[in-house]
Protein backbone atom coordinates (compact mmCIF):
# COMPACT_ATOMS: atom_id res chain seq x y z
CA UNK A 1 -3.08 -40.00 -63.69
CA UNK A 2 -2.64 -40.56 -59.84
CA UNK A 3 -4.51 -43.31 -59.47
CA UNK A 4 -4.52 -45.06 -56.11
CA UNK A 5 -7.39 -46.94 -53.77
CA UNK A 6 -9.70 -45.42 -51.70
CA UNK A 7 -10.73 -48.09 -48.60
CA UNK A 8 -13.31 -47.45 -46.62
CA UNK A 9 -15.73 -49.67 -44.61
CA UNK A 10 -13.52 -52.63 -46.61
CA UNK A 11 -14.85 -51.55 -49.36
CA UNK A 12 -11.89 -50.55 -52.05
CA UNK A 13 -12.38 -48.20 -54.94
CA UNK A 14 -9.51 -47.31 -57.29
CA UNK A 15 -10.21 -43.67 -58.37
CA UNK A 16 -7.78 -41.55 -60.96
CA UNK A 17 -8.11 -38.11 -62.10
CA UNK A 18 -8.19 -36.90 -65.33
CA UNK A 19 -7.03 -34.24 -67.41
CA UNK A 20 -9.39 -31.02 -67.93
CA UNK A 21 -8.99 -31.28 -71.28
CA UNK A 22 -9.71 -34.88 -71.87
CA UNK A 23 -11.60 -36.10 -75.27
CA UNK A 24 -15.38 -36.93 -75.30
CA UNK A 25 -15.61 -40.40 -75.44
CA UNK A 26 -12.81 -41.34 -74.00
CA UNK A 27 -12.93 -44.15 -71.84
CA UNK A 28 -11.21 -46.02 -69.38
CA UNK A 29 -9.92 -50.02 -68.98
CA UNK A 30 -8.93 -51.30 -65.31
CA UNK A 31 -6.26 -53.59 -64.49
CA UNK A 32 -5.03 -55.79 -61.25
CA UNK A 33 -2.93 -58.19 -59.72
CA UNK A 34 -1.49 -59.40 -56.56
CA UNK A 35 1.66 -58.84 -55.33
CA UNK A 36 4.10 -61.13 -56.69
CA UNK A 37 2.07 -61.98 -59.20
CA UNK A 38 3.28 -61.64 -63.11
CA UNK A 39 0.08 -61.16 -65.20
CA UNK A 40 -2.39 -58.52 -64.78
CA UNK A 41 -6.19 -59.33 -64.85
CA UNK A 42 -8.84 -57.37 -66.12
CA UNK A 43 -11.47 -56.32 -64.24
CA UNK A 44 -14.41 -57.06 -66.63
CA UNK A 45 -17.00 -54.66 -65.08
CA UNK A 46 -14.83 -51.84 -65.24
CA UNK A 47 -13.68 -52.02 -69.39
CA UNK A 48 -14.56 -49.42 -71.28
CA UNK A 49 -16.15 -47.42 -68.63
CA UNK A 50 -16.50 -43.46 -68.57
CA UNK A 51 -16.31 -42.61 -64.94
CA UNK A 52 -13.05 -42.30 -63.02
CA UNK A 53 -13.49 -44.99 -60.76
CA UNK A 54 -13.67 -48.58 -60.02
CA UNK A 55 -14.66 -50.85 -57.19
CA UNK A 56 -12.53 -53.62 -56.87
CA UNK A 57 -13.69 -54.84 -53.57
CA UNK A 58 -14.35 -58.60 -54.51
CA UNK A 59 -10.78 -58.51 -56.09
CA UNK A 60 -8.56 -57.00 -52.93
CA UNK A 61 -10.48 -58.32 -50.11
CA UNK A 62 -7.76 -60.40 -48.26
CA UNK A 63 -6.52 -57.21 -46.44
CA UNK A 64 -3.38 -59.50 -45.41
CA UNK A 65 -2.27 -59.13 -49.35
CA UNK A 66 -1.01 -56.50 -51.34
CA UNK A 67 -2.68 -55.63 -54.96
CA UNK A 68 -1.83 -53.45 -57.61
CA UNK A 69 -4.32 -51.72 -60.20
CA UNK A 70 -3.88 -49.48 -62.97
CA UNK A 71 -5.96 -47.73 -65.28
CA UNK A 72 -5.64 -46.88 -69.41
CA UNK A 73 -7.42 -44.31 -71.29
């Protein structure tokens, strides 16, 4: 839940929290896209992943655009 980008030095990481009582193993699949654009891509470093976070840098780094990400558990 709450996910949203953290930029810093241009570098942008989407972090998300997660519920306290989340299952072991559970783990995480990352989505983008540009604005205006109609199909999401995957970000293929950050499928299946355990930690609450990933850098999607290389993906957003036109800082003239806007992207969207989102996360599923």
């Amino acid at each position: 839940k709450r996910a949203a980008f953290s930029s810093t030095n241009f570098e942008n990481i989407l972090i998300w929290e997660t519920e306290a009582d989340i299952p072991p193993g559970t783990v995480f699949d990352v989505q983008y896209k540009q604005y205006g654009e109609k199909s999401w891509l995957n970000k293929h470093e950050c499928q299946s992943i355990t930690q609450p976070f990933c850098n999607l840098t290389r993906e957003t780094e036109n800082f003239t655009e806007h992207y969207y990400a989102r996360v599923r558990a």
